[in-house]
PDB file of N, CA and C in Angstrom:
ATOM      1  N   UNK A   1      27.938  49.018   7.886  1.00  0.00           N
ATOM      2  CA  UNK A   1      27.969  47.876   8.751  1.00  0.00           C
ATOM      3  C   UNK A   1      26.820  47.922   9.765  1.00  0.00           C
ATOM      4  N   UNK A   2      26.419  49.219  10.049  1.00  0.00           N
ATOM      5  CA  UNK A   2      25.300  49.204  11.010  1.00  0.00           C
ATOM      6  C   UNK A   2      24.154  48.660  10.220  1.00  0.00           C
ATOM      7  N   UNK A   3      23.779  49.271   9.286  1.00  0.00           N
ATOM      8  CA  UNK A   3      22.399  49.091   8.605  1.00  0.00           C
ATOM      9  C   UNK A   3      22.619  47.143   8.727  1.00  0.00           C
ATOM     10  N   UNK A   4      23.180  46.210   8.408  1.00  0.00           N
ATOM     11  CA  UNK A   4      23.498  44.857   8.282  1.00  0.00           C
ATOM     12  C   UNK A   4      23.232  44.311   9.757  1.00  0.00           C
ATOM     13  N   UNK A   5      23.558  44.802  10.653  1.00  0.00           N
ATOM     14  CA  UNK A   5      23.279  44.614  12.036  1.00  0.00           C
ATOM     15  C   UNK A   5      22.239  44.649  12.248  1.00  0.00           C
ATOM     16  N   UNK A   6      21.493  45.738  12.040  1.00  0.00           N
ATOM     17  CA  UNK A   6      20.000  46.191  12.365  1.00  0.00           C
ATOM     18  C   UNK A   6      18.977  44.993  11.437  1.00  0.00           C
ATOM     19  N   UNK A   7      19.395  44.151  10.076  1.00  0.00           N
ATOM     20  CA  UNK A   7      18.692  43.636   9.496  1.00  0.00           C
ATOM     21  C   UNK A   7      18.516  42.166  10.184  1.00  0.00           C
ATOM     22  N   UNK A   8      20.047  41.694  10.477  1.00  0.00           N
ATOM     23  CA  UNK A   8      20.223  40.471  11.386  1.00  0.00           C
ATOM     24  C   UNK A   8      18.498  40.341  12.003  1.00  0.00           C
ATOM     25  N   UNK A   9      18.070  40.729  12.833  1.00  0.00           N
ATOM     26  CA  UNK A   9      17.074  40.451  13.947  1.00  0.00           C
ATOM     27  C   UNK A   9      16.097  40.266  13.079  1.00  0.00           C
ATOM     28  N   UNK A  10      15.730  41.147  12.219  1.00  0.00           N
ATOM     29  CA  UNK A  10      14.538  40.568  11.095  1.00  0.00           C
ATOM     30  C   UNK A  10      14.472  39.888  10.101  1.00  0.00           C
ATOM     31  N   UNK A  11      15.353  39.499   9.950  1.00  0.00           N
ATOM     32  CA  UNK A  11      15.403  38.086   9.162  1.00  0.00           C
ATOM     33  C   UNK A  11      15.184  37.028  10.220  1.00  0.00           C
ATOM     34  N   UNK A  12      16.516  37.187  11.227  1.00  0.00           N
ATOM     35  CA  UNK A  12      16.122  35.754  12.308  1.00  0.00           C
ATOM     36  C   UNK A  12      14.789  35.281  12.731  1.00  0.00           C
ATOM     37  N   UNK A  13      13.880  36.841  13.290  1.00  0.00           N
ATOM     38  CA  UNK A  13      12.492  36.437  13.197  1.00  0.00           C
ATOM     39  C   UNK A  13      11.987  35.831  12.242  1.00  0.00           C
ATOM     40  N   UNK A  14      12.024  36.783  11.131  1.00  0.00           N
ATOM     41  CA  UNK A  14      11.199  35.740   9.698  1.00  0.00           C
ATOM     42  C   UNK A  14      11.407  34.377   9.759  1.00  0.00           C
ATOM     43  N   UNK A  15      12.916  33.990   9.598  1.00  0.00           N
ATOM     44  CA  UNK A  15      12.902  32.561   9.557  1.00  0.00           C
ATOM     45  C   UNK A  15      12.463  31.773  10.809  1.00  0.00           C
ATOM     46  N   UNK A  16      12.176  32.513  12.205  1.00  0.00           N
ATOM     47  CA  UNK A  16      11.847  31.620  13.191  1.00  0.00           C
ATOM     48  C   UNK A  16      10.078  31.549  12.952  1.00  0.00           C
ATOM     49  N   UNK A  17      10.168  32.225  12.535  1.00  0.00           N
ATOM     50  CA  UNK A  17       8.620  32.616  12.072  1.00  0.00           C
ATOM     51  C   UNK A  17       7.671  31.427  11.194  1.00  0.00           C
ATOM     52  N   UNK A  18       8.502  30.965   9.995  1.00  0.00           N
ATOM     53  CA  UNK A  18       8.409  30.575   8.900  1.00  0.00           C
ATOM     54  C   UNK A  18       8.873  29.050   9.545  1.00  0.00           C
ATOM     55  N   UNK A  19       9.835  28.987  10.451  1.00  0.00           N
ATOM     56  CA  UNK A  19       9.995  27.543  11.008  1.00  0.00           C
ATOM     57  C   UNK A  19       8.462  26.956  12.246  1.00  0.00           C
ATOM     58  N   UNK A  20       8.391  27.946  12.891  1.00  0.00           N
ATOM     59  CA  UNK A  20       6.900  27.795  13.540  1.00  0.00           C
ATOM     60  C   UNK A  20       5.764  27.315  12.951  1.00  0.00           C
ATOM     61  N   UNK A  21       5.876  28.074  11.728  1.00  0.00           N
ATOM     62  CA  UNK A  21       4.600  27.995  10.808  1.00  0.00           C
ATOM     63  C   UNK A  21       4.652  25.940  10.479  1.00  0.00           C
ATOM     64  N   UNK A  22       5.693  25.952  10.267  1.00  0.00           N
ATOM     65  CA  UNK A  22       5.865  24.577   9.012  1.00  0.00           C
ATOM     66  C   UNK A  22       5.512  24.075  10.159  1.00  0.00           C
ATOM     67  N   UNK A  23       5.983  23.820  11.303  1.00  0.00           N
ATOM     68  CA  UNK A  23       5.905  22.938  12.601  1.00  0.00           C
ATOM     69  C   UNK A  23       4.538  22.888  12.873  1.00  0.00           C
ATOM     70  N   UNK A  24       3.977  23.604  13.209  1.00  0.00           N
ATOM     71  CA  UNK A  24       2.188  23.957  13.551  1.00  0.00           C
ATOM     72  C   UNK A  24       1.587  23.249  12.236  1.00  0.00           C
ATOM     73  N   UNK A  25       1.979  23.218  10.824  1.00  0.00           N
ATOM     74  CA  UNK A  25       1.195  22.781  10.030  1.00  0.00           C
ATOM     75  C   UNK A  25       1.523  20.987  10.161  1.00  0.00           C
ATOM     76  N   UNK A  26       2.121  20.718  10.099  1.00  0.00           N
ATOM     77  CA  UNK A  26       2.797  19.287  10.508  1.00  0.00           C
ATOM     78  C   UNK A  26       2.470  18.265  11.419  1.00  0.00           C
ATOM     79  N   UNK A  27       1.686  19.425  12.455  1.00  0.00           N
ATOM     80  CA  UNK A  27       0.819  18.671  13.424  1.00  0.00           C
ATOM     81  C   UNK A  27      -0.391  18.678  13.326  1.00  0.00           C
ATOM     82  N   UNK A  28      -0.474  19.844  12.617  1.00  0.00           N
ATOM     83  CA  UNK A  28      -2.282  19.969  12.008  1.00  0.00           C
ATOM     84  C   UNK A  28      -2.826  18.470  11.232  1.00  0.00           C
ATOM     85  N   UNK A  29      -1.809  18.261  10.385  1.00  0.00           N
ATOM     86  CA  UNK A  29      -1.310  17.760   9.273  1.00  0.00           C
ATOM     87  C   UNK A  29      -1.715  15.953  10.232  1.00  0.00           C
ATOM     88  N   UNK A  30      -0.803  15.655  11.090  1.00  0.00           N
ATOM     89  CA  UNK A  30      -1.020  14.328  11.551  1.00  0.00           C
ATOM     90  C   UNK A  30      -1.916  14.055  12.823  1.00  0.00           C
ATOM     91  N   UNK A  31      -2.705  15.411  13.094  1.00  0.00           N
ATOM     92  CA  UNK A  31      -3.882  15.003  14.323  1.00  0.00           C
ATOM     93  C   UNK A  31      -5.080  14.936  13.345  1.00  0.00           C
ATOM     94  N   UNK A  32      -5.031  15.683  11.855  1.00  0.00           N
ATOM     95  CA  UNK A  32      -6.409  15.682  11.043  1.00  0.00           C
ATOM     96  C   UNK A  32      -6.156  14.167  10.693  1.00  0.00           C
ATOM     97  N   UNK A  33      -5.188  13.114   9.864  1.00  0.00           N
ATOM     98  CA  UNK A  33      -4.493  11.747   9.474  1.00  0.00           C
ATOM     99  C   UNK A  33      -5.311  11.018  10.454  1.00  0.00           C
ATOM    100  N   UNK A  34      -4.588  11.231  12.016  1.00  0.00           N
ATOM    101  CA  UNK A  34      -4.636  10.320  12.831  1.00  0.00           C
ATOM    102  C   UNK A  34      -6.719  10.272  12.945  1.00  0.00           C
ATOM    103  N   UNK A  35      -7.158  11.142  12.979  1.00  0.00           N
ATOM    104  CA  UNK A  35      -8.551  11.568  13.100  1.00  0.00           C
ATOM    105  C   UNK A  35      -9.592  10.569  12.318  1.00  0.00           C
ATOM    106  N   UNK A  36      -9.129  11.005  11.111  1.00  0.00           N
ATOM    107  CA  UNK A  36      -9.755  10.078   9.981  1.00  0.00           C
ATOM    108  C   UNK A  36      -9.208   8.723   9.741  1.00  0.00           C
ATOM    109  N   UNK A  37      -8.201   8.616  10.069  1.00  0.00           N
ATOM    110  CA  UNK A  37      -7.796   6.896  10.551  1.00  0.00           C
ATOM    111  C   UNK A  37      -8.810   6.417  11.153  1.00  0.00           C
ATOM    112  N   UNK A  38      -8.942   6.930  12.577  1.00  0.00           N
ATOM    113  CA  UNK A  38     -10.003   6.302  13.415  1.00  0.00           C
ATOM    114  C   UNK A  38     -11.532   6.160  13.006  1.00  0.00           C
ATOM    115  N   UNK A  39     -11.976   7.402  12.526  1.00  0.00           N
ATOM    116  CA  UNK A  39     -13.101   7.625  11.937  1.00  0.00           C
ATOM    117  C   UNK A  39     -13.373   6.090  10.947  1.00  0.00           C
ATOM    118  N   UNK A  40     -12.180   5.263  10.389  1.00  0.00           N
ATOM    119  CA  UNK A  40     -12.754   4.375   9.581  1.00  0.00           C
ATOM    120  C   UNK A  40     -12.242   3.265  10.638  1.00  0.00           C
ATOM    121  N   UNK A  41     -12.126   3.358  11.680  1.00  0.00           N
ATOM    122  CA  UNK A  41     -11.938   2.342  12.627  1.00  0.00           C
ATOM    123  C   UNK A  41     -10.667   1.537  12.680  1.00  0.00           C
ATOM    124  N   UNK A  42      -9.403   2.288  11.808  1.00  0.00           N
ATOM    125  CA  UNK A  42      -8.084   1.598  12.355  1.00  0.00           C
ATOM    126  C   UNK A  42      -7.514   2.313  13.069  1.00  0.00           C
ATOM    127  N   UNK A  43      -6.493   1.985  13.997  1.00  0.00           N
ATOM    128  CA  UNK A  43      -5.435   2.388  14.737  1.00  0.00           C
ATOM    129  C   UNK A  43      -4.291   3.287  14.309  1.00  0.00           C
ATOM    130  N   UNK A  44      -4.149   4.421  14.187  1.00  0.00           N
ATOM    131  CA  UNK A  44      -3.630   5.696  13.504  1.00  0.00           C
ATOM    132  C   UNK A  44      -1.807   4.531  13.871  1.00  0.00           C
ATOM    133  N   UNK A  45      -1.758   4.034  14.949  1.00  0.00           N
ATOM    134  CA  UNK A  45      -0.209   3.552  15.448  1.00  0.00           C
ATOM    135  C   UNK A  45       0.387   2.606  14.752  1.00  0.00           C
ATOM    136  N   UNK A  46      -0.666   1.363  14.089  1.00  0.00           N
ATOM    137  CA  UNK A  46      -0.328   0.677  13.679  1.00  0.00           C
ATOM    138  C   UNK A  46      -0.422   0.218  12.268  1.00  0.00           C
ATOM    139  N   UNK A  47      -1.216   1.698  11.550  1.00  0.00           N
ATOM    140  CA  UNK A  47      -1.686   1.320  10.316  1.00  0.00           C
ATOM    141  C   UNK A  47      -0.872   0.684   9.010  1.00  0.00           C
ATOM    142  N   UNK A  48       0.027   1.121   9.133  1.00  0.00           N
ATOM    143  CA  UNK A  48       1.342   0.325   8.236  1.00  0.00           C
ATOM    144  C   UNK A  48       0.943  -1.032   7.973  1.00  0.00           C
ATOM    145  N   UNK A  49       1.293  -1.205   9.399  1.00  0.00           N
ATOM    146  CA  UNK A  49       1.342  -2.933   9.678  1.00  0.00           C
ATOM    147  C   UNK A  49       0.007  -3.137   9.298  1.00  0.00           C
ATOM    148  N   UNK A  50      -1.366  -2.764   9.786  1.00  0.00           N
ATOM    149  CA  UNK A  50      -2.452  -3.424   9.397  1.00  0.00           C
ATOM    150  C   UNK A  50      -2.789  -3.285   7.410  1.00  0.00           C
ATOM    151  N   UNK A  51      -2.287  -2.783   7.733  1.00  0.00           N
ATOM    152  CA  UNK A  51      -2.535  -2.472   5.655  1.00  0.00           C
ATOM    153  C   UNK A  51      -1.980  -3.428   5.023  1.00  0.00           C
ATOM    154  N   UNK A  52      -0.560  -3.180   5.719  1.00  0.00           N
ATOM    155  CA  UNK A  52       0.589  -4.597   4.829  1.00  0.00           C
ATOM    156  C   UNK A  52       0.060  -6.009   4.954  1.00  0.00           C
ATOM    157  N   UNK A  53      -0.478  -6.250   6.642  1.00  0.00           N
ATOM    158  CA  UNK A  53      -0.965  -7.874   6.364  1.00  0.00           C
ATOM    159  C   UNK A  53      -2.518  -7.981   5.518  1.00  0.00           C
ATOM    160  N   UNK A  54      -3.010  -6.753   5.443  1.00  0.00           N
ATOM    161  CA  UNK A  54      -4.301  -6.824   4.736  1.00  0.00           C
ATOM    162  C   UNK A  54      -3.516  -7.569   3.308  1.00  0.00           C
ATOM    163  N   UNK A  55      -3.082  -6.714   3.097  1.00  0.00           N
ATOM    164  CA  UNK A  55      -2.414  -6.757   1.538  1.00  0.00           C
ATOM    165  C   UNK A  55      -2.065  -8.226   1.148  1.00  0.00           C
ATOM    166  N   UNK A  56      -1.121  -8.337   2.583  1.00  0.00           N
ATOM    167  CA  UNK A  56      -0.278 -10.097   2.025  1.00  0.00           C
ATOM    168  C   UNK A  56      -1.305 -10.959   2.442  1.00  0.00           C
ATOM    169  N   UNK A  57      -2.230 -11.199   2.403  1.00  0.00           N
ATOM    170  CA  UNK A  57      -3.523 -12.288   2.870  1.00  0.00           C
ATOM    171  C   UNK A  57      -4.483 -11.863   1.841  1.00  0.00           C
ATOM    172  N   UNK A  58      -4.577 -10.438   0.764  1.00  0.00           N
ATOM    173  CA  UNK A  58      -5.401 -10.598   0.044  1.00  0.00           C
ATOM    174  C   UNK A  58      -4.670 -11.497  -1.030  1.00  0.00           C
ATOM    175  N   UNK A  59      -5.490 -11.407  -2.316  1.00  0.00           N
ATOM    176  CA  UNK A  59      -5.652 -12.081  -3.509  1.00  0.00           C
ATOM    177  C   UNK A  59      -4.664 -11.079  -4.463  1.00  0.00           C
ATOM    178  N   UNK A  60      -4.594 -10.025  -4.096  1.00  0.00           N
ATOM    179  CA  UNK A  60      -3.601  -9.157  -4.620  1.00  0.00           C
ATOM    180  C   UNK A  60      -2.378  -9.362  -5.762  1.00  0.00           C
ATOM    181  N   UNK A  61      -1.643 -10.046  -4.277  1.00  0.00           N
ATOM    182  CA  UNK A  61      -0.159 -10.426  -4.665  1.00  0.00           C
ATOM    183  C   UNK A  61      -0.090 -11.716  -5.155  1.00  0.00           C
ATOM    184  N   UNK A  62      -1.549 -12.431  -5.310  1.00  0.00           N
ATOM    185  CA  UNK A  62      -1.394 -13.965  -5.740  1.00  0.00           C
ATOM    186  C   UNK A  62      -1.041 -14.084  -6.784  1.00  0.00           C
ATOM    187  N   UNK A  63      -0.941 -13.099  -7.842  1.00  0.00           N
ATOM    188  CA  UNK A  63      -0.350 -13.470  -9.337  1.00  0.00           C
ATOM    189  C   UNK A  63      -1.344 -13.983  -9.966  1.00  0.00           C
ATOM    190  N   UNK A  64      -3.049 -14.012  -9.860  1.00  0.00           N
ATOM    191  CA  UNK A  64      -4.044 -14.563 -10.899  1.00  0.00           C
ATOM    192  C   UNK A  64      -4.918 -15.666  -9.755  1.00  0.00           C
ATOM    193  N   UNK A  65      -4.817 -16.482 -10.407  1.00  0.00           N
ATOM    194  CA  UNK A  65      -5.747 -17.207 -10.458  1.00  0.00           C
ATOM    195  C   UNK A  65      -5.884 -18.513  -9.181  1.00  0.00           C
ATOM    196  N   UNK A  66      -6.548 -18.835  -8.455  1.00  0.00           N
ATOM    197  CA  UNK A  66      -6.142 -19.743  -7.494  1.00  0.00           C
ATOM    198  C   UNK A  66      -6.348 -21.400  -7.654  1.00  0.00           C
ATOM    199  N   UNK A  67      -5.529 -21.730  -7.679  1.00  0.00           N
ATOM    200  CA  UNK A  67      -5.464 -23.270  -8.170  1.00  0.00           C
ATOM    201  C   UNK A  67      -7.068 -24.136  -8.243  1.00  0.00           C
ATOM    202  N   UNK A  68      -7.836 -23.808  -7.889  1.00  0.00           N
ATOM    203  CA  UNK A  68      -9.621 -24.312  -8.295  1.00  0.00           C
ATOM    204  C   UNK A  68     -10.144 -23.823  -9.532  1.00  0.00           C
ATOM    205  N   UNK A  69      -9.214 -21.982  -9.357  1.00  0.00           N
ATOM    206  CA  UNK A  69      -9.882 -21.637 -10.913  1.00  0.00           C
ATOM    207  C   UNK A  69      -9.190 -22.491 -11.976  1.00  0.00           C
ATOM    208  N   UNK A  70      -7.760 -22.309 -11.596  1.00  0.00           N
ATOM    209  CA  UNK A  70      -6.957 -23.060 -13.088  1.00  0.00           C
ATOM    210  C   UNK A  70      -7.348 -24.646 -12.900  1.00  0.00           C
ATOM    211  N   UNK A  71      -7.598 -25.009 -12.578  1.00  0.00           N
ATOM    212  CA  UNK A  71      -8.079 -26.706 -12.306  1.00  0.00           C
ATOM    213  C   UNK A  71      -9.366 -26.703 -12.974  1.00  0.00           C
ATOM    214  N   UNK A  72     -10.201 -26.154 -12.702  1.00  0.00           N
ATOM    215  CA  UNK A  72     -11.776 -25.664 -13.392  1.00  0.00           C
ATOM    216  C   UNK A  72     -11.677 -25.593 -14.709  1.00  0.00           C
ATOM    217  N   UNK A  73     -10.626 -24.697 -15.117  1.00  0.00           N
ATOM    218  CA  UNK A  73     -10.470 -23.508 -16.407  1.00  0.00           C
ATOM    219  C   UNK A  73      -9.466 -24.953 -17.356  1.00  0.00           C
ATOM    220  N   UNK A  74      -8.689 -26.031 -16.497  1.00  0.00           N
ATOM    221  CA  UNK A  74      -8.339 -26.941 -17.253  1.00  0.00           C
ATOM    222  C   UNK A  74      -9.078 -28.040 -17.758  1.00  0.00           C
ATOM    223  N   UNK A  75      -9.850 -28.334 -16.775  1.00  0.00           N
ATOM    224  CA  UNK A  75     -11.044 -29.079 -17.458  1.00  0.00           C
ATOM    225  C   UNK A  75     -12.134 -28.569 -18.257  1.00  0.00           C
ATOM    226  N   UNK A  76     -12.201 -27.405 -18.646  1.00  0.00           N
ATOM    227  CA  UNK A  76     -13.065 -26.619 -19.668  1.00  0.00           C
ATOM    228  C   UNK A  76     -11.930 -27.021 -20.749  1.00  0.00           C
ATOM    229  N   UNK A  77     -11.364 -27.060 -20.648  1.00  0.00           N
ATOM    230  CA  UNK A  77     -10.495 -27.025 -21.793  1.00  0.00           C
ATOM    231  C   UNK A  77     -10.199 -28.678 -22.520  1.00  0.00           C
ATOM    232  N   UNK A  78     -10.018 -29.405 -21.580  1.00  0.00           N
ATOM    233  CA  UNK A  78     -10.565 -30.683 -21.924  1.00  0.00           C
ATOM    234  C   UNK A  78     -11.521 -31.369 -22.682  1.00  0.00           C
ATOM    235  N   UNK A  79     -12.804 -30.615 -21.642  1.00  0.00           N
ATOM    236  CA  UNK A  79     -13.587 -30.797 -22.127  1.00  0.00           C
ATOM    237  C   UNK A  79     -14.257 -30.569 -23.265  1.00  0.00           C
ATOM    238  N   UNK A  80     -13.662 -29.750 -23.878  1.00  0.00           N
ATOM    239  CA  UNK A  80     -13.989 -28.330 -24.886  1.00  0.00           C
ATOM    240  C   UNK A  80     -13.132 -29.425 -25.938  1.00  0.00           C
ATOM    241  N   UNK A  81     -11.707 -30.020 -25.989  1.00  0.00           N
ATOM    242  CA  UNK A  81     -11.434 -30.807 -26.913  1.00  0.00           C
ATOM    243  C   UNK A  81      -9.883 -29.789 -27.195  1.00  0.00           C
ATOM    244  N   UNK A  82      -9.634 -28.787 -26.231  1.00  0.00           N
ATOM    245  CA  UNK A  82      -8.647 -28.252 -26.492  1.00  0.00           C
ATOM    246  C   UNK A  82      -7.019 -28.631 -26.516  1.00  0.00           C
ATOM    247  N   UNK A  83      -7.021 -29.654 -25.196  1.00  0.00           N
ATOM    248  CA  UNK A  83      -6.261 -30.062 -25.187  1.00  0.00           C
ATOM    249  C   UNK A  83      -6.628 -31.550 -24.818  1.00  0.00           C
ATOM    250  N   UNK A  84      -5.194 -32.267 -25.005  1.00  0.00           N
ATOM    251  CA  UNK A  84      -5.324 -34.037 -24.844  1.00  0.00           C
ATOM    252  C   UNK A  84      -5.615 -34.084 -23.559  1.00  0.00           C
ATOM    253  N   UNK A  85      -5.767 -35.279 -23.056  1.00  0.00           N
ATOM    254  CA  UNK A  85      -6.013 -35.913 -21.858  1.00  0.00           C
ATOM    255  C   UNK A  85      -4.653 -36.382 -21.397  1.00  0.00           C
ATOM    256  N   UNK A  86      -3.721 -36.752 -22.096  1.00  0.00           N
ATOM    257  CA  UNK A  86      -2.226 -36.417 -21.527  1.00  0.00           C
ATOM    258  C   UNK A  86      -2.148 -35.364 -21.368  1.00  0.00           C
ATOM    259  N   UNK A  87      -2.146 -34.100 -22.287  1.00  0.00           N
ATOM    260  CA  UNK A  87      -1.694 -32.812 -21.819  1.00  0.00           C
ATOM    261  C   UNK A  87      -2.669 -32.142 -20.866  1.00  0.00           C
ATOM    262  N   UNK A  88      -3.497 -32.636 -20.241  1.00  0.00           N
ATOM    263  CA  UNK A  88      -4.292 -32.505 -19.173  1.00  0.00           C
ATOM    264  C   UNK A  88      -3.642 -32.972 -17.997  1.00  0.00           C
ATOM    265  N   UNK A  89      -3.404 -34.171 -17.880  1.00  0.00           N
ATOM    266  CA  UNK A  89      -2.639 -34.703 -16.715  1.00  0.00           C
ATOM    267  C   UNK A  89      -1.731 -34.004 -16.628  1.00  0.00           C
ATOM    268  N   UNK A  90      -0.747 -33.968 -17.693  1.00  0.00           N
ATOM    269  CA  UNK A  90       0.928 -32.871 -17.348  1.00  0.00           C
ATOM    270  C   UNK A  90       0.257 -31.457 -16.439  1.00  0.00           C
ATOM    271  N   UNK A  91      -0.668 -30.704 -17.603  1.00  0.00           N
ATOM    272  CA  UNK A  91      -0.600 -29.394 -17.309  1.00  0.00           C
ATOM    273  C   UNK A  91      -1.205 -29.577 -15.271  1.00  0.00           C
ATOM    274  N   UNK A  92      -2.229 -30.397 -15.351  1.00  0.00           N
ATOM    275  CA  UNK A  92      -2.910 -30.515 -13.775  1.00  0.00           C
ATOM    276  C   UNK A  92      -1.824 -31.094 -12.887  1.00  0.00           C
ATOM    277  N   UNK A  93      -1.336 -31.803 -13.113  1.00  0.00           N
ATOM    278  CA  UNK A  93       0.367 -32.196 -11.896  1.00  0.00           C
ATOM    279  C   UNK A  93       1.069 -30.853 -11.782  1.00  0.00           C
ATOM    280  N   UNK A  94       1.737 -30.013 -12.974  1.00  0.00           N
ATOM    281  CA  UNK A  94       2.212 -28.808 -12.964  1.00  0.00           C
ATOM    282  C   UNK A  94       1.612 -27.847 -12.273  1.00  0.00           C
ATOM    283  N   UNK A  95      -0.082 -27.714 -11.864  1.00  0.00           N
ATOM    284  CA  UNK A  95      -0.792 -26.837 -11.022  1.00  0.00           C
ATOM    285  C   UNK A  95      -0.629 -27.305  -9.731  1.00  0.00           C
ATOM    286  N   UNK A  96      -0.907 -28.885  -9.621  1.00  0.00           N
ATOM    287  CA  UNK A  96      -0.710 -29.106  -8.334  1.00  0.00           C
ATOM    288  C   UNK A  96       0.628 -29.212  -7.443  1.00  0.00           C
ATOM    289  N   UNK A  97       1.308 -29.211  -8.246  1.00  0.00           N
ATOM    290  CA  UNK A  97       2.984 -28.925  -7.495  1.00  0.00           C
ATOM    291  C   UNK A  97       3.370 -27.426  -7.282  1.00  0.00           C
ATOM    292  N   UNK A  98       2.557 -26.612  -7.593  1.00  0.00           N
ATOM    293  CA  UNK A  98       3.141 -25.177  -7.574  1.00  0.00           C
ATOM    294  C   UNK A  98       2.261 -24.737  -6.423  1.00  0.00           C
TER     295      UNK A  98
END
């Protein structure tokens, strides 16, 4: 029972040891982040948010094509003899309502 006693204290160190360590790296970890954030000129506080509205204002999430291209890309097609001039009107009302 003694020898178990005597081990208690060196383990507790180790693990306080090993909890220090992770902690110190963690901050290493988000002052090097926050560093190079700035270095490209955003705000380490708010970068979430500035990324996300980057994102929802790019072309990204538009799903293709923006209603000038498909309007363009329908009159090539017209023109080309691909489709009717009724199915021109349908398909161009269907772009412009969406």
């Amino acid at each position: 029972m003694a020898f178990g006693n005597s081990l208690f204290p060196v383990v507790f160190i180790a693990i306080a040891l090993v909890a220090v360590a992770v902690f110190v790296v963690a901050i290493v970890s988000v002052v090097r982040n926050s560093r190079r954030v700035r270095q490209h000129g955003l705000d380490p506080m708010t970068l979430q948010a500035d990324l996300a509205a980057k994102v929802m204002r790019s072309d990204l999430l538009s799903g293709g094509q923006s209603k000038a291209q498909r309007l363009a890309e329908l009159d090539a097609m017209l023109t080309e003899g691909v489709i009717t001039p009724a199915e021109h009107a349908a398909a161009r009302a269907a772009i412009l309502r969406s």
